[in-house]
PDB file of N, CA and C in Angstrom:
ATOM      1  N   UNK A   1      83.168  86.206  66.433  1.00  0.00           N
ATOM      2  CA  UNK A   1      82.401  85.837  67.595  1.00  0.00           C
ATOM      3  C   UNK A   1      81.636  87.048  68.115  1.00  0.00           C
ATOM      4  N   UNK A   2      82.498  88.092  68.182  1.00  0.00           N
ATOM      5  CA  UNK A   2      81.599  89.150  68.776  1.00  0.00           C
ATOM      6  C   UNK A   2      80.659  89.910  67.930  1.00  0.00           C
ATOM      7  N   UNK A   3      80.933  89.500  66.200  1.00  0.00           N
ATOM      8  CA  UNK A   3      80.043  89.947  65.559  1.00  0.00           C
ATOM      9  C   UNK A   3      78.672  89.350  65.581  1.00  0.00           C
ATOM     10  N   UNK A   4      78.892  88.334  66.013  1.00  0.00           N
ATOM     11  CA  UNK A   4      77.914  87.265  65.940  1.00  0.00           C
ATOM     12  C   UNK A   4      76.674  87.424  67.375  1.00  0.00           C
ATOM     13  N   UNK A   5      77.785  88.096  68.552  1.00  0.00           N
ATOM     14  CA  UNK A   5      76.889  88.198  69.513  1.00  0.00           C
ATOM     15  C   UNK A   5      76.117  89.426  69.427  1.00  0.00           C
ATOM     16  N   UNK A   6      77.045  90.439  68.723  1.00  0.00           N
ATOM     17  CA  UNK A   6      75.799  91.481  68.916  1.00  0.00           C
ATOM     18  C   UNK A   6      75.123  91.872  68.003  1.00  0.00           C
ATOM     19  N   UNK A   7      74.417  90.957  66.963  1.00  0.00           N
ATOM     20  CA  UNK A   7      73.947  91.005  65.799  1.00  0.00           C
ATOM     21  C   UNK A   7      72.866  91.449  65.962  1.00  0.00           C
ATOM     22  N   UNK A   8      71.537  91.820  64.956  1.00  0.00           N
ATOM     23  CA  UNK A   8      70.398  92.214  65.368  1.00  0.00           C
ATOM     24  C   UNK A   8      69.781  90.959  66.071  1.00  0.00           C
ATOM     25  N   UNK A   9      69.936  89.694  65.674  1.00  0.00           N
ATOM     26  CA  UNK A   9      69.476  88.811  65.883  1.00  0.00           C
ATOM     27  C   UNK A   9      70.879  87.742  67.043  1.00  0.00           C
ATOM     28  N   UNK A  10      70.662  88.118  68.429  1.00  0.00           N
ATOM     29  CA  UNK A  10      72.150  87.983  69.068  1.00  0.00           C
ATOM     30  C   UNK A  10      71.965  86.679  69.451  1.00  0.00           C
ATOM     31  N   UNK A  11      73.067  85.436  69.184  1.00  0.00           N
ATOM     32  CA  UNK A  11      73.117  84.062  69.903  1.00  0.00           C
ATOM     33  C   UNK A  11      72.332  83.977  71.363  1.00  0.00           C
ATOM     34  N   UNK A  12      71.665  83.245  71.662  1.00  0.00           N
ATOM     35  CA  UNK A  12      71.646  83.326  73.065  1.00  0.00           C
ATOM     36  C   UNK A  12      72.326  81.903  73.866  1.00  0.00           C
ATOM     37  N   UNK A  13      72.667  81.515  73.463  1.00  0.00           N
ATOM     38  CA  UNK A  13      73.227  79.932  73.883  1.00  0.00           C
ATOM     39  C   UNK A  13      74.616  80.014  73.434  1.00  0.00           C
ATOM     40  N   UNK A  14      75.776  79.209  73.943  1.00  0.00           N
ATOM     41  CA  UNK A  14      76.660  78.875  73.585  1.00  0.00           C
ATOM     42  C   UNK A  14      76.749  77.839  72.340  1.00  0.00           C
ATOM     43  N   UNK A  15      75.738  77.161  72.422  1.00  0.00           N
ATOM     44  CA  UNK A  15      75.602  76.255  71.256  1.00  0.00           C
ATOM     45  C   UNK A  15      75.217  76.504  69.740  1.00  0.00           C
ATOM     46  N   UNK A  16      74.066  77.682  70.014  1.00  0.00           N
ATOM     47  CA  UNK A  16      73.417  78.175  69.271  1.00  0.00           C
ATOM     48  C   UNK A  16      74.687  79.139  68.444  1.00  0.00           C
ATOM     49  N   UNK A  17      75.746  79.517  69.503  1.00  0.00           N
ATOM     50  CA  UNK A  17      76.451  80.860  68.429  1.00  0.00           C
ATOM     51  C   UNK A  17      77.605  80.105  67.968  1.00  0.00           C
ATOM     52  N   UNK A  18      78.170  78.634  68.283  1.00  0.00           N
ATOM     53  CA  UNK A  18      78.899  77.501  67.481  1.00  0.00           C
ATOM     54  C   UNK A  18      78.341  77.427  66.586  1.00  0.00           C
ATOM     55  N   UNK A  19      77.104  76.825  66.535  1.00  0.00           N
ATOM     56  CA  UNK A  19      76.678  76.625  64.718  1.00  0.00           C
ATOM     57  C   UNK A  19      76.084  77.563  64.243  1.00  0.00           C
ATOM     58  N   UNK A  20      75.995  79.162  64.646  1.00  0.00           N
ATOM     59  CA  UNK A  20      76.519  79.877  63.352  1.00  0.00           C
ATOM     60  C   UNK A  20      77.622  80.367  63.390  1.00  0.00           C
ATOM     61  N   UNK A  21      78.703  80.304  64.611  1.00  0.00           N
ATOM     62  CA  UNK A  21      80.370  80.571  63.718  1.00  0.00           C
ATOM     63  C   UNK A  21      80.328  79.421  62.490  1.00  0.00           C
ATOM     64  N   UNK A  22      79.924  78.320  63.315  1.00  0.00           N
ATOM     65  CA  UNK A  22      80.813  77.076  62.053  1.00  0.00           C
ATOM     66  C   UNK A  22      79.742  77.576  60.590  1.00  0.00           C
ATOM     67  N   UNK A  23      78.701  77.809  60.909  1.00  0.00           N
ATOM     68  CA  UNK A  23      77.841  77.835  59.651  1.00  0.00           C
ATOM     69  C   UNK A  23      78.413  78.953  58.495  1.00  0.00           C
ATOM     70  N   UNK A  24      78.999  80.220  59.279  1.00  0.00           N
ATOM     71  CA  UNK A  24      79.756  81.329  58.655  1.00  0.00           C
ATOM     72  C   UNK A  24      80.778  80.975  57.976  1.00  0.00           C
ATOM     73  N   UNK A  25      81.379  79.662  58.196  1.00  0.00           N
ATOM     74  CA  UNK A  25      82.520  78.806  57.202  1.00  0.00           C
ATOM     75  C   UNK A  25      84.285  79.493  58.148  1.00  0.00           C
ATOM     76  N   UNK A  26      83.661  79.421  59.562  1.00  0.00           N
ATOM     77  CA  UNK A  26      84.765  79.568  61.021  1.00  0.00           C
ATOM     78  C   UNK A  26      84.997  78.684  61.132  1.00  0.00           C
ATOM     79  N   UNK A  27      86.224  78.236  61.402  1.00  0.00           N
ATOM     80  CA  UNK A  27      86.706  76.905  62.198  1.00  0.00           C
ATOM     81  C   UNK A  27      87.533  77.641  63.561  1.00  0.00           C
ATOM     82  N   UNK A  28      87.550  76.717  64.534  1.00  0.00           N
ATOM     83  CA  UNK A  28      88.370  76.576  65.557  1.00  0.00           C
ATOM     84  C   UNK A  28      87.986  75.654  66.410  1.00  0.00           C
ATOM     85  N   UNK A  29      88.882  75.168  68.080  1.00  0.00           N
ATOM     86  CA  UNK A  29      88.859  74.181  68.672  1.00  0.00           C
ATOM     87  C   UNK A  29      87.616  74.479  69.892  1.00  0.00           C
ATOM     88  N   UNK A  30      86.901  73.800  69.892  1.00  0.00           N
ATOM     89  CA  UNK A  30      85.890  73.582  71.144  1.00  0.00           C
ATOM     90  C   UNK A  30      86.240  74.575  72.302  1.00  0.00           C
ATOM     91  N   UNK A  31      87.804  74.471  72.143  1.00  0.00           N
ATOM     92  CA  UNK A  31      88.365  74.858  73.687  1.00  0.00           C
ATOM     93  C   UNK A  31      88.949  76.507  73.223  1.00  0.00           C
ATOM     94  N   UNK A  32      89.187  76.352  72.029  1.00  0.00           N
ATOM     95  CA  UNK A  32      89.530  78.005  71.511  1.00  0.00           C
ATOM     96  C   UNK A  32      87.904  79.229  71.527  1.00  0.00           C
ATOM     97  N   UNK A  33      86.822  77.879  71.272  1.00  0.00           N
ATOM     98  CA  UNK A  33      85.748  78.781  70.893  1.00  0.00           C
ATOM     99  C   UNK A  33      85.179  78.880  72.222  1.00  0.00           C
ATOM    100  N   UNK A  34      84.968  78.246  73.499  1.00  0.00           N
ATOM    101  CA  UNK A  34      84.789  78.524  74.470  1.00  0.00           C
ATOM    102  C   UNK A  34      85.306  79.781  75.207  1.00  0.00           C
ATOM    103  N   UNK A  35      86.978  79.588  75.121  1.00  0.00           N
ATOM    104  CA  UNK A  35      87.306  80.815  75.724  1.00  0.00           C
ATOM    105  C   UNK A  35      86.862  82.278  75.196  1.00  0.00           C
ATOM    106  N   UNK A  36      86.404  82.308  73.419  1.00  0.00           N
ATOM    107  CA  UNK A  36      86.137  83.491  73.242  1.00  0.00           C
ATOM    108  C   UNK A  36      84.684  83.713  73.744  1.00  0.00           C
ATOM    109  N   UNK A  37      84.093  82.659  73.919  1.00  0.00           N
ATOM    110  CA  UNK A  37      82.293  83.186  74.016  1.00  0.00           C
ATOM    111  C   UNK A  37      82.566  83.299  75.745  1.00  0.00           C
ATOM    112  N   UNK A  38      83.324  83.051  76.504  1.00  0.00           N
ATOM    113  CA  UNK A  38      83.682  83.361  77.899  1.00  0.00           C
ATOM    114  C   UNK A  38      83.527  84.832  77.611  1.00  0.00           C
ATOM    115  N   UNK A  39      84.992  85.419  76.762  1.00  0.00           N
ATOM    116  CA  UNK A  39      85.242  86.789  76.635  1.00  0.00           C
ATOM    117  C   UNK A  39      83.680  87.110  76.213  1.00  0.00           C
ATOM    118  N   UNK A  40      83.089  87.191  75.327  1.00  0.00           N
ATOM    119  CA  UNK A  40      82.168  87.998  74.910  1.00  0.00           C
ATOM    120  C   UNK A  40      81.140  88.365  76.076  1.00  0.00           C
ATOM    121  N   UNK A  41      80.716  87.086  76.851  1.00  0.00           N
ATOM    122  CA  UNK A  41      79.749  87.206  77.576  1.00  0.00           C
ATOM    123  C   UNK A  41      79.960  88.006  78.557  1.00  0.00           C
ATOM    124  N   UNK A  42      81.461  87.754  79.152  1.00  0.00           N
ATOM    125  CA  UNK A  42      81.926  88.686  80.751  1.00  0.00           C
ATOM    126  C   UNK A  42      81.620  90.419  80.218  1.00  0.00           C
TER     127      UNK A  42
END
């Protein structure tokens, strides 16, 4: 997740950085991946 946010090219949406965890071949729960993009953003 946090690789994902601070990439050269960084998620800007919560939605947007779900489908590329899931696209990276990540799984986890809606409610697991929320709390980490909470962490990343604070």
């Amino acid at each position: 997740m946090d690789e994902i946010q601070h990439s050269e090219t960084p998620a800007l949406s919560y939605r947007e950085m779900a489908a590329r965890f899931r696209a990276a071949g990540h799984s986890a729960s809606e409610v697991r991946l929320r709390q980490a993009w909470k962490r990343v953003v604070a």
